[in-house]
Protein backbone atom coordinates (compact mmCIF):
# COMPACT_ATOMS: atom_id res chain seq x y z
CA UNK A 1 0.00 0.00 0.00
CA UNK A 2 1.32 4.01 -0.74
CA UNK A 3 2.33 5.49 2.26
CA UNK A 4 0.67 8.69 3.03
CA UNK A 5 3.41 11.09 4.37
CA UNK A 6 2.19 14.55 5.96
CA UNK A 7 0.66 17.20 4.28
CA UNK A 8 3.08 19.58 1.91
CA UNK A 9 2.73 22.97 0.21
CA UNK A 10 3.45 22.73 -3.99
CA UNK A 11 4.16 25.92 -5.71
CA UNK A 12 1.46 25.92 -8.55
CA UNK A 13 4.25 27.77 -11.06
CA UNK A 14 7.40 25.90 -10.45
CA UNK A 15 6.18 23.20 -8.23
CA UNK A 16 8.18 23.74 -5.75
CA UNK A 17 7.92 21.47 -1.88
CA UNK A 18 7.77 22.78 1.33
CA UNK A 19 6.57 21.38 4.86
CA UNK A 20 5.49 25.34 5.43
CA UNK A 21 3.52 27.96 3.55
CA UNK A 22 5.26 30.54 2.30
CA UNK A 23 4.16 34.12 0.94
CA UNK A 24 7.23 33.99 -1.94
CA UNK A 25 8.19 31.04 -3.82
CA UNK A 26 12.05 30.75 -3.12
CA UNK A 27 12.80 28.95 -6.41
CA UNK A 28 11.05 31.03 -8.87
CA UNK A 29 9.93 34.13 -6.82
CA UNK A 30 6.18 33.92 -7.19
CA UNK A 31 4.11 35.64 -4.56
CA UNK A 32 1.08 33.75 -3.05
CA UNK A 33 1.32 29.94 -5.35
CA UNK A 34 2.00 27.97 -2.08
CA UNK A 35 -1.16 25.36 -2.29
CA UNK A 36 -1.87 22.27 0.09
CA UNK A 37 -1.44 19.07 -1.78
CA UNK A 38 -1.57 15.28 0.24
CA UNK A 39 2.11 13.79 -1.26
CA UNK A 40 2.04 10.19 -1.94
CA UNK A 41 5.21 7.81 -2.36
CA UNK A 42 4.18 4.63 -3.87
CA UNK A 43 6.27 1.44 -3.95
CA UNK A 44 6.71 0.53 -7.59
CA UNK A 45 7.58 -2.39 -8.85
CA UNK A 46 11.36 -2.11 -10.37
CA UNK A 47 11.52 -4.03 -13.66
CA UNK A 48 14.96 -5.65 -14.86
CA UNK A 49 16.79 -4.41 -17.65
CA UNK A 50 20.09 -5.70 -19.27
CA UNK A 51 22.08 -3.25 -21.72
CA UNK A 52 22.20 -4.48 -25.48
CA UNK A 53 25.65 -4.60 -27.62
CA UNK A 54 25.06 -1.23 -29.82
CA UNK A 55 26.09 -3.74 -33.02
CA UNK A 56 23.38 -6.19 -32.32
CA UNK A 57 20.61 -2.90 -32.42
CA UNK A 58 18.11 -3.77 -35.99
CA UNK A 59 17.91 -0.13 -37.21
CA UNK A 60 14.74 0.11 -39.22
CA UNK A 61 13.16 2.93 -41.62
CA UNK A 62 11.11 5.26 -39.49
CA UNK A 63 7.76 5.59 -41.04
CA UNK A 64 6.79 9.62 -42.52
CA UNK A 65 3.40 10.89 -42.49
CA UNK A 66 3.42 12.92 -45.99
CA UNK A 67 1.89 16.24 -45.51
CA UNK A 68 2.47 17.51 -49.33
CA UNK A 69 1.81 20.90 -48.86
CA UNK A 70 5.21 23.48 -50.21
CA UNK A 71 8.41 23.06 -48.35
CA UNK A 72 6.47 21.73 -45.10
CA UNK A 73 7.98 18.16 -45.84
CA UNK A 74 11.52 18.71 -46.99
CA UNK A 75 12.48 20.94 -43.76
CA UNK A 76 11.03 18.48 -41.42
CA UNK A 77 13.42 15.53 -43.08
CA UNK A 78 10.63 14.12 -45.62
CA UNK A 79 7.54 14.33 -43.47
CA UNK A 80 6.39 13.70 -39.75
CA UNK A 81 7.79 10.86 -37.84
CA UNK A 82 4.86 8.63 -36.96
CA UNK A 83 4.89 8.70 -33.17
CA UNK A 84 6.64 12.09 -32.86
CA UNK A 85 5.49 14.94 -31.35
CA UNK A 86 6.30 18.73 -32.98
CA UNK A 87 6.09 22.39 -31.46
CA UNK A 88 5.40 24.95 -33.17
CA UNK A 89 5.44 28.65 -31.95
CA UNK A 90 5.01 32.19 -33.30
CA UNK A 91 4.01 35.42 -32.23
CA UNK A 92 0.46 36.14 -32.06
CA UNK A 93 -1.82 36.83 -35.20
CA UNK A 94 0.97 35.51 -37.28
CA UNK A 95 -1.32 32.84 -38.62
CA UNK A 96 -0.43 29.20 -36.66
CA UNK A 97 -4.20 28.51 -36.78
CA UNK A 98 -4.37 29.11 -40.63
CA UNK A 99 -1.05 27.29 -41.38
CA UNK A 100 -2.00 23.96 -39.46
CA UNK A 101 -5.87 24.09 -41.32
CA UNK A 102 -4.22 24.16 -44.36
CA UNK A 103 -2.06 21.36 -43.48
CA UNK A 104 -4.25 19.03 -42.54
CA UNK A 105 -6.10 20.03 -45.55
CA UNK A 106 -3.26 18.76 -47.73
CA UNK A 107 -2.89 15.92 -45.15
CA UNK A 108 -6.78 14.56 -45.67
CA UNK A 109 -6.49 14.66 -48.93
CA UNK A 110 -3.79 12.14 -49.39
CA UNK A 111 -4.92 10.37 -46.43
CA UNK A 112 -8.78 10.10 -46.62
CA UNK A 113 -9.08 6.95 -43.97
CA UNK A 114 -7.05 8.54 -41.50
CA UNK A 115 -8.49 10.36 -38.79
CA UNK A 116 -7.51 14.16 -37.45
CA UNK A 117 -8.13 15.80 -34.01
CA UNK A 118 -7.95 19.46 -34.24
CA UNK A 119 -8.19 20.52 -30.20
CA UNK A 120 -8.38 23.94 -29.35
CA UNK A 121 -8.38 25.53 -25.95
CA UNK A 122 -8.80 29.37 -26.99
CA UNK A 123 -11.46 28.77 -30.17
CA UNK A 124 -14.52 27.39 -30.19
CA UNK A 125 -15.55 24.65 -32.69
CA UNK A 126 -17.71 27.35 -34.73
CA UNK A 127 -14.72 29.53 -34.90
CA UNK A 128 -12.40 26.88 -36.44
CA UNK A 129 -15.00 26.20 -38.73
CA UNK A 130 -15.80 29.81 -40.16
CA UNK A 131 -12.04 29.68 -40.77
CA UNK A 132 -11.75 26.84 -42.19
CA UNK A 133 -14.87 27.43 -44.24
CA UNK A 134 -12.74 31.03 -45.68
CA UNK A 135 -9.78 28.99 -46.61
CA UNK A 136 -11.66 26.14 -48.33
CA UNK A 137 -11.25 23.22 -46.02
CA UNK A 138 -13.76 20.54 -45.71
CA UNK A 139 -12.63 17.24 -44.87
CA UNK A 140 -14.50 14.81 -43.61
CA UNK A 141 -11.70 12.94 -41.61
CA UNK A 142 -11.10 16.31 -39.07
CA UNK A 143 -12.70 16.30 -36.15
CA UNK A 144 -12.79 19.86 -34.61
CA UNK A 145 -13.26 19.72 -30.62
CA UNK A 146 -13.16 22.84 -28.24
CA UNK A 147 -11.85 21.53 -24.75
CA UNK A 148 -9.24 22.85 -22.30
CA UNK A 149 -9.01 19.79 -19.92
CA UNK A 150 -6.34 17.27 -20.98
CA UNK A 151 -8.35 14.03 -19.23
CA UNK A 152 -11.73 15.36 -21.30
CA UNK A 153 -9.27 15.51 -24.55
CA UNK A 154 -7.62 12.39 -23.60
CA UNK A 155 -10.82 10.27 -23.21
CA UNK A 156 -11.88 11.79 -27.22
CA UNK A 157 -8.90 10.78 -27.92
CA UNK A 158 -9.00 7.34 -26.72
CA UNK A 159 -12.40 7.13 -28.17
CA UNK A 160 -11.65 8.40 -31.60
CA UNK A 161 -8.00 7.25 -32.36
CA UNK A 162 -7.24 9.92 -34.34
CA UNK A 163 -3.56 9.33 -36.49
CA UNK A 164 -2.90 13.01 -36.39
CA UNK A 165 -3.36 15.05 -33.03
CA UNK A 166 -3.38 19.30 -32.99
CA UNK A 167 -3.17 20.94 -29.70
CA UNK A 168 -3.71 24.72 -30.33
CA UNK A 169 -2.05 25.83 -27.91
CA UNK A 170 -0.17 23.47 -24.99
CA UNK A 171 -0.38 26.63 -22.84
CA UNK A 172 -3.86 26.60 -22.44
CA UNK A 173 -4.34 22.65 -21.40
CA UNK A 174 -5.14 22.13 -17.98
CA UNK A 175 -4.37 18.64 -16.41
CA UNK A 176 -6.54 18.13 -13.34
CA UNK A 177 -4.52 16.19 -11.36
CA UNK A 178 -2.11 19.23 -10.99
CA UNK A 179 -3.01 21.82 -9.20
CA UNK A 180 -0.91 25.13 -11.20
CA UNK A 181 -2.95 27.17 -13.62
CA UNK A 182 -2.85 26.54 -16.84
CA UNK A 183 -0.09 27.80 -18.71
CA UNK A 184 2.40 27.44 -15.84
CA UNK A 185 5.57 25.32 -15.75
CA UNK A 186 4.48 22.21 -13.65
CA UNK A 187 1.10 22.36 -16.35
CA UNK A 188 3.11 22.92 -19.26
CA UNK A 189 5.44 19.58 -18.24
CA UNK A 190 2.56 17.66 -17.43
CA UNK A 191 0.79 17.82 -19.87
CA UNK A 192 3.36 17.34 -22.50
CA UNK A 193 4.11 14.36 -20.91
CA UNK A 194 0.87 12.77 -20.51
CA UNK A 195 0.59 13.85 -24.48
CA UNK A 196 4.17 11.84 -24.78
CA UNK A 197 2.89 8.84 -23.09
CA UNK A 198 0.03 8.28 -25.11
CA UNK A 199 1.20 9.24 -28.53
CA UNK A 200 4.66 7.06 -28.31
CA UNK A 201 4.07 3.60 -29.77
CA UNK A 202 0.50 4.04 -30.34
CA UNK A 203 0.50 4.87 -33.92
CA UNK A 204 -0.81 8.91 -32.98
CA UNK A 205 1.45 11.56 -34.54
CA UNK A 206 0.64 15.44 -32.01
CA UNK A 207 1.38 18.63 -32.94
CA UNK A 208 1.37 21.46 -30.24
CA UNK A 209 1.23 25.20 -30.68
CA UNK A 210 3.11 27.46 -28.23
CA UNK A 211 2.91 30.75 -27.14
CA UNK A 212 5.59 33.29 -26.79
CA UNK A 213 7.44 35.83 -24.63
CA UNK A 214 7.21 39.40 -25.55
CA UNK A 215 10.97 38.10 -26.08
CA UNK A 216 10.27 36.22 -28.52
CA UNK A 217 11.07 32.71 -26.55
CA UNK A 218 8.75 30.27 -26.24
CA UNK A 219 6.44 30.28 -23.13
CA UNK A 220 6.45 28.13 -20.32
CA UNK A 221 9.59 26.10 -19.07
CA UNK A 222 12.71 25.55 -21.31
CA UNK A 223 12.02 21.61 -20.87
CA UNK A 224 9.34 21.76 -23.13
CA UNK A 225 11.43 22.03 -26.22
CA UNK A 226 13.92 19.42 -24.74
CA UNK A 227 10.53 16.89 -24.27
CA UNK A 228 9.50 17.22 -28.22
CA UNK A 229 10.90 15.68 -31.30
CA UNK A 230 11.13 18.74 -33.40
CA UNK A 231 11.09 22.33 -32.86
CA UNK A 232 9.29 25.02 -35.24
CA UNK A 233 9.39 28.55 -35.48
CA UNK A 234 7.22 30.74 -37.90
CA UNK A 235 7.33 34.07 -37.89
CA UNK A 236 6.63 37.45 -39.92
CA UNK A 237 9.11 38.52 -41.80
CA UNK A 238 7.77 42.19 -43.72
CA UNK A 239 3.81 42.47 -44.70
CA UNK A 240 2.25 39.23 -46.26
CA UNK A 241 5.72 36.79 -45.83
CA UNK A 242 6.27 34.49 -43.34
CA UNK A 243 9.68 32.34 -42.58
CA UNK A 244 9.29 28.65 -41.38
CA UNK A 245 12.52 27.73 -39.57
CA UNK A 246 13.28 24.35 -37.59
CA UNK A 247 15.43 25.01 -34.46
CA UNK A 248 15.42 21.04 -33.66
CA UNK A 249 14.65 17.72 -35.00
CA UNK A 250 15.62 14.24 -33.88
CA UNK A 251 14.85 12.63 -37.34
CA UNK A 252 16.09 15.70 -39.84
CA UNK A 253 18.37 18.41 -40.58
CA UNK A 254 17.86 21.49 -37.69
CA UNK A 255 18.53 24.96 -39.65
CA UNK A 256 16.25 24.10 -42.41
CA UNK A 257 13.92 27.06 -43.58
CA UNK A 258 10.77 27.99 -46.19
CA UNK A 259 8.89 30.56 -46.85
CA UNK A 260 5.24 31.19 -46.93
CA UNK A 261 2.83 34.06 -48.30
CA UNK A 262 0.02 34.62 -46.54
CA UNK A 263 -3.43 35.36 -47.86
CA UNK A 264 -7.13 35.70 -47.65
CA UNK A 265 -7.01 32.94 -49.45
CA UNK A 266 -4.88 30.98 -46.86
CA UNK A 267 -1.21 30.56 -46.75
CA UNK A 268 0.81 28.98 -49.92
CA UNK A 269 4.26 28.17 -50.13
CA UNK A 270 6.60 30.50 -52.33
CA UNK A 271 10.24 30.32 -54.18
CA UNK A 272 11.94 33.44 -52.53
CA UNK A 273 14.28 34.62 -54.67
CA UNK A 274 11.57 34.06 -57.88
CA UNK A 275 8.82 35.84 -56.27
CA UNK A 276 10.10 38.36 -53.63
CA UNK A 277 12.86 39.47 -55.31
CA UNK A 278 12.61 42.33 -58.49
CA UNK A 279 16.01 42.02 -59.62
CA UNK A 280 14.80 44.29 -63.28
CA UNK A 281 14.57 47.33 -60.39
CA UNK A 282 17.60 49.94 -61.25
CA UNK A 283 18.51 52.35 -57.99
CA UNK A 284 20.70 54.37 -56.33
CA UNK A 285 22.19 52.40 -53.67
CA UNK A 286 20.52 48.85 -53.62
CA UNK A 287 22.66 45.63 -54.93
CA UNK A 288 22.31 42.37 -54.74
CA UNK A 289 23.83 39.16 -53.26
CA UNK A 290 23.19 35.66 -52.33
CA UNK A 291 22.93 33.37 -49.09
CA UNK A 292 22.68 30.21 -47.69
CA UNK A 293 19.85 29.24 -45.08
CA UNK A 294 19.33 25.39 -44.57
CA UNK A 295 18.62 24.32 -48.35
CA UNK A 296 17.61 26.57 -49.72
CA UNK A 297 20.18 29.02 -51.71
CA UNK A 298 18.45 32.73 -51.33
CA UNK A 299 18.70 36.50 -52.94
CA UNK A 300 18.83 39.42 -50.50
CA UNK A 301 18.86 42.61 -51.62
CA UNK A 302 21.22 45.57 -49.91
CA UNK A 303 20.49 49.08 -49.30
CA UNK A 304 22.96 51.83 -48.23
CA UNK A 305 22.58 55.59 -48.04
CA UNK A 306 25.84 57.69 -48.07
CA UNK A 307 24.96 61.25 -46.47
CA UNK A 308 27.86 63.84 -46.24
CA UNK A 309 27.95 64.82 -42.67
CA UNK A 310 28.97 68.90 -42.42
CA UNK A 311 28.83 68.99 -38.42
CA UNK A 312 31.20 66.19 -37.50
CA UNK A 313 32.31 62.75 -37.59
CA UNK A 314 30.08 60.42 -39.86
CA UNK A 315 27.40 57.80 -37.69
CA UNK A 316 27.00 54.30 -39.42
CA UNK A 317 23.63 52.80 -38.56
CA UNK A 318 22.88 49.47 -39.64
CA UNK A 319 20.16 47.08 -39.44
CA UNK A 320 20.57 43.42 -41.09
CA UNK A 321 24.25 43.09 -40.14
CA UNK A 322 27.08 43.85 -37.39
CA UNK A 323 28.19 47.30 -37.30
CA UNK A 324 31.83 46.20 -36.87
CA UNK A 325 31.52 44.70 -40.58
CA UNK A 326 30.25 48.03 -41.78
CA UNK A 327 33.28 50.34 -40.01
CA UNK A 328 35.75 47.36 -41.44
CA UNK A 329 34.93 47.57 -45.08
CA UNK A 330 34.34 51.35 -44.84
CA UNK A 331 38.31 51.54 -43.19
CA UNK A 332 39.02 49.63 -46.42
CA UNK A 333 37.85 51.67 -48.72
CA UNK A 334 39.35 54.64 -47.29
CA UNK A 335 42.55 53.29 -47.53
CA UNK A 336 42.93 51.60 -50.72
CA UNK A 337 40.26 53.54 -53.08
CA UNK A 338 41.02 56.59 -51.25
CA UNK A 339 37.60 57.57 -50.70
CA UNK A 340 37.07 59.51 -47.66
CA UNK A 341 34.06 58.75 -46.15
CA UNK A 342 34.72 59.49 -42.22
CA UNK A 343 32.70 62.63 -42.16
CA UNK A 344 29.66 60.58 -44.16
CA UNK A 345 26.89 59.28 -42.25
CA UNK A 346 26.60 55.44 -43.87
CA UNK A 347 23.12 54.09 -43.43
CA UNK A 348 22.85 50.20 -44.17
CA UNK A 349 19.65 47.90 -43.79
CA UNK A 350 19.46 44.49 -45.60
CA UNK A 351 15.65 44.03 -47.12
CA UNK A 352 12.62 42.37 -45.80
CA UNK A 353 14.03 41.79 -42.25
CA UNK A 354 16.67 39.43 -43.56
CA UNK A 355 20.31 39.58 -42.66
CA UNK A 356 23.67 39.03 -44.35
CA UNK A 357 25.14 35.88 -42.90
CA UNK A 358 28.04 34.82 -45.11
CA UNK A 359 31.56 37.29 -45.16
CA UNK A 360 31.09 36.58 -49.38
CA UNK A 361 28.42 39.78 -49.35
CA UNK A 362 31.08 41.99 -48.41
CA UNK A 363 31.22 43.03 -52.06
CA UNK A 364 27.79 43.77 -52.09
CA UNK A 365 27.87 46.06 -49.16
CA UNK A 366 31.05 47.87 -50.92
CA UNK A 367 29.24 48.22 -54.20
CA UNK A 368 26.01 49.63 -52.28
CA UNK A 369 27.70 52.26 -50.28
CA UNK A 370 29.96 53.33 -53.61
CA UNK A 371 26.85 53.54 -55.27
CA UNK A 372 25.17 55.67 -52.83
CA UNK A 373 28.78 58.13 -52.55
CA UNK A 374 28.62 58.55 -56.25
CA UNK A 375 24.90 58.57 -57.20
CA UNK A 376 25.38 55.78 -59.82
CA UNK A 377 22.72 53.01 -59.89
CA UNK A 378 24.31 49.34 -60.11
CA UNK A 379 23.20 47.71 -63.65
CA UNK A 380 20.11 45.68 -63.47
CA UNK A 381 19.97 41.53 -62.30
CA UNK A 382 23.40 41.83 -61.01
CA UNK A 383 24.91 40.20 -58.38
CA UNK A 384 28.11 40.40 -56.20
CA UNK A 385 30.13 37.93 -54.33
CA UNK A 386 33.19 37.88 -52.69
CA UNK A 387 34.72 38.31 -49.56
CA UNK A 388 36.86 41.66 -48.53
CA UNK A 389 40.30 41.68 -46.79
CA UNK A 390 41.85 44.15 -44.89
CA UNK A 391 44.56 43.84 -47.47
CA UNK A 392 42.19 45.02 -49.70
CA UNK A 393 41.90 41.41 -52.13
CA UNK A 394 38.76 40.00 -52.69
CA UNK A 395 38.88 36.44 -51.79
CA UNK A 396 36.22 33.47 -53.81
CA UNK A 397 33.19 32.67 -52.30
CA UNK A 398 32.37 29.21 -51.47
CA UNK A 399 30.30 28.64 -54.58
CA UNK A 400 30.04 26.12 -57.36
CA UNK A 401 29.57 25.79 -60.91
CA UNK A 402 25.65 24.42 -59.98
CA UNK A 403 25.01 27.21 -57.87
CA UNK A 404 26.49 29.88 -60.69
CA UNK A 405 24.20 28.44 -63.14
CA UNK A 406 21.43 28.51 -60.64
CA UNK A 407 21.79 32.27 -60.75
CA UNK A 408 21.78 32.63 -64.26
CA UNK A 409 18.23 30.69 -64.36
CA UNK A 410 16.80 32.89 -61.86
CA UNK A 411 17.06 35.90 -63.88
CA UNK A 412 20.41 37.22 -62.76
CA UNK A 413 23.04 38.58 -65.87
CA UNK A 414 26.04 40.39 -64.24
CA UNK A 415 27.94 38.54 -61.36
CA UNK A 416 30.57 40.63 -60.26
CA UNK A 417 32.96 38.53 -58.27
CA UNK A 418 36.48 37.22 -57.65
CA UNK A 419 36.74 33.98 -59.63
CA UNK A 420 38.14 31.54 -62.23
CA UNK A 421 36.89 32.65 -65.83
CA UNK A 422 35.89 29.42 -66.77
CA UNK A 423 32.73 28.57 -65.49
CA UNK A 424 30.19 28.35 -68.29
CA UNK A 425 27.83 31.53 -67.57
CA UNK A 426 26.57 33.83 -70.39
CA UNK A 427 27.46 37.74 -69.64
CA UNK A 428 29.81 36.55 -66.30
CA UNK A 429 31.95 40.08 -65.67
CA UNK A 430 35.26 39.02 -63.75
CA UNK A 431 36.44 42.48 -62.97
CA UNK A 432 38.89 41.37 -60.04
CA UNK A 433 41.75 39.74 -61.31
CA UNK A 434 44.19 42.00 -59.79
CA UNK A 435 42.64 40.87 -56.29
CA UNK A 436 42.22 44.76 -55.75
CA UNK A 437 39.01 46.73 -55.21
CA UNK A 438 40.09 49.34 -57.20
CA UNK A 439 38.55 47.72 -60.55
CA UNK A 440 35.17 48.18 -58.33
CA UNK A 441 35.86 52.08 -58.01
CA UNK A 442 36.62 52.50 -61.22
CA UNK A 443 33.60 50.73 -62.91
CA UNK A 444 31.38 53.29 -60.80
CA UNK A 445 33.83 56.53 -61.84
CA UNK A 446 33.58 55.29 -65.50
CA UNK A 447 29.60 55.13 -65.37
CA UNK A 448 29.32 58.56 -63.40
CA UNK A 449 31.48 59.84 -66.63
């Protein structure tokens, strides 16, 4: 029989033990979350285990649950794990709700005998379904259910057997047994486990929505993201785009990314540098380069502004990109194209929220600002790679002959950069042989004449 030991206080945030109540939590400073809770230690039976050789171990092919809808499958590492159990967060109003309908709208469609549990603390069931009515999903194999307490939810799902399970959100379960509010650590971990416990080996597949921070991290205890198999983030990136990114998955790739347009249509997966990039635009100060981000090989566009400062030394402002880059390349064009730009105020933001990763866009963010000092627009679908010494050479970037011809297809016809002349690209310009800049300042001094 469990032995009943005497009566303890739990914090209902941290759940933390005392013998006494006390007005402050001492673990994670809440005032007034002391409750009385009866503690029982039961005797479990201890089963016997014997480690296995790690040779012996039959590795077998994970089954996927194919979603088919854009880039959703190829970041998560060719669909969802069967048995798995994903988070996926984002700020509010940044459209989780509309992203998982149309999921399991592409899901149903391939997989018409399997069944779909769309829970949702926060929405009722005739709120899911004018939403789901506006972006054209009607699948008879999702069952919608409003319900915030996880033994109600569990006993529907126990009932139903649903393949596919949607929490929306994990914040605002509330297991019974625990006695925390919901959205609170000890409810957070709870519940997630319980979730874990019936999902693993049962042929059920769970997705959970979670709130944020006004930080930006994800609510509730950091264990949460340890507990789950994979880790999404999807947030707004500048008016109707949104950026899918994973931050952890135990069957994939982490760092993967896709992008998303949003609608009142819905949401529908988009090529980035097809759609969101105008590379037939000719200004003042904007240039182009390229990036890396999981898979996917990515445009960014570059924008400086070059102000002559009359009342003292020049401020460099920058958004997209470490300041300490900026003042590095500007040193180095003061000293080998002799430009002198310490009493100009160098503005530099890198489009759409994105930021310049890779040291091969220094070039880019030379041939901006030169563009802004002398007024002289860059020519049209060009591009510019290469990284920027402090002994003024320009050094290759890390890019093959695929990738070049990749650019060419996209639209792009001038790629100024520091490399071998072979490569097979119509209208390639190779104006760095001399590993100098100065070819770059004179290009712009021959236009402006």
């Amino acid at each position: 029989m469990a032995k009943l030991l005497k009566d303890v206080f739990v914090c209902s945030d941290c759940e933390y033990e005392t013998f006494k109540w006390l007005g402050k939590c001492p673990q994670c400073t809440s005032w007034n979350s002391f409750q009385l809770q009866n503690q029982v230690r039961e005797k479990k039976k201890t089963k016997k285990y014997s480690a296995i050789p790690l040779n012996t171990v039959k590795q077998g092919e994970s089954e996927r649950l194919i979603i088919d809808n854009g880039d959703f499958d190829r970041i998560m590492g060719g669909g969802l794990i069967n048995g798995s159990l994903t988070l996926i967060s984002g700020e509010p109003g940044v459209g989780k709700s509309t992203l998982l309908l149309c999921l399991l709208q592409s899901f149903s469609i391939n997989h018409k005998d399997l069944k779909i549990l769309y829970v949702s603390g926060e929405e009722s069931v005739t709120q899911i379904a004018g939403r789901a009515s506006r972006l054209k999903v009607n699948a008879s194999n999702i069952y919608l259910l409003n319900e915030s307490s996880w033994q109600e939810i569990l006993s529907v799902v126990n009932k139903l057997n649903p393949t596919l399970i949607i929490l929306d959100s994990i914040q605002t379960i509330k297991d019974q047994d625990i006695l925390a509010t919901p959205g609170s650590a000890s409810q957070v971990r709870g519940v997630t486990q319980e979730l874990l416990d019936n999902i693993k080996g049962r042929d059920r597949t769970a997705i959970v929505v979670g709130h944020i921070t006004k930080d930006g991290a994800i609510a509730g205890p950091k264990i949460l993201e340890h507990m789950v198999d994979t880790v999404v983030t999807f947030k707004k990136e500048a008016d109707e785009l949104r950026r899918m990114e994973i931050k952890k998955n135990r069957f994939g790739p982490s760092g993967e990314v896709a992008f998303y347009k949003m609608s009142k249509g819905g949401i529908e997966s988009v090529r980035r540098e097809s759609e969101m990039v105008n590379l037939g635009v000719q200004r003042t100060g904007i240039c182009y380069t390229v990036s890396r981000e999981g898979g996917l090989f990515l445009i960014k566009e570059g924008q400086a502004l070059a102000i002559e400062n009359k009342f003292g030394p020049g401020k460099r402002i920058v958004q997209g990109l470490e300041s300490n880059r900026i003042n590095l390349l500007v040193a180095a064009i003061e000293k080998y194209l002799k430009i002198p730009l310490s009493n100009y105020d160098i503005y530099f933001n890198v489009a759409r929220g994105n930021r310049f990763n890779e040291r091969w866009s220094d070039l880019g963010i030379v041939a901006c600002i030169l563009s802004s000092y002398y007024e002289v627009p860059i020519p049209k679908a060009s591009i510019f790679l290469g990284e920027i010494g402090l002994s003024g050479d320009i050094r290759k970037a890390a890019l093959d002959e695929l990738e070049i011809e990749k650019l060419r297809d996209w639209g792009v016809k001038n790629i100024f950069w520091k490399g071998s002349s072979n490569l097979n690209v119509d209208k390639m310009i190779n104006y760095f042989e001399k590993k100098e800049i100065l070819d770059l300042k004179e290009m712009f001094i021959n236009k402006a004449s």
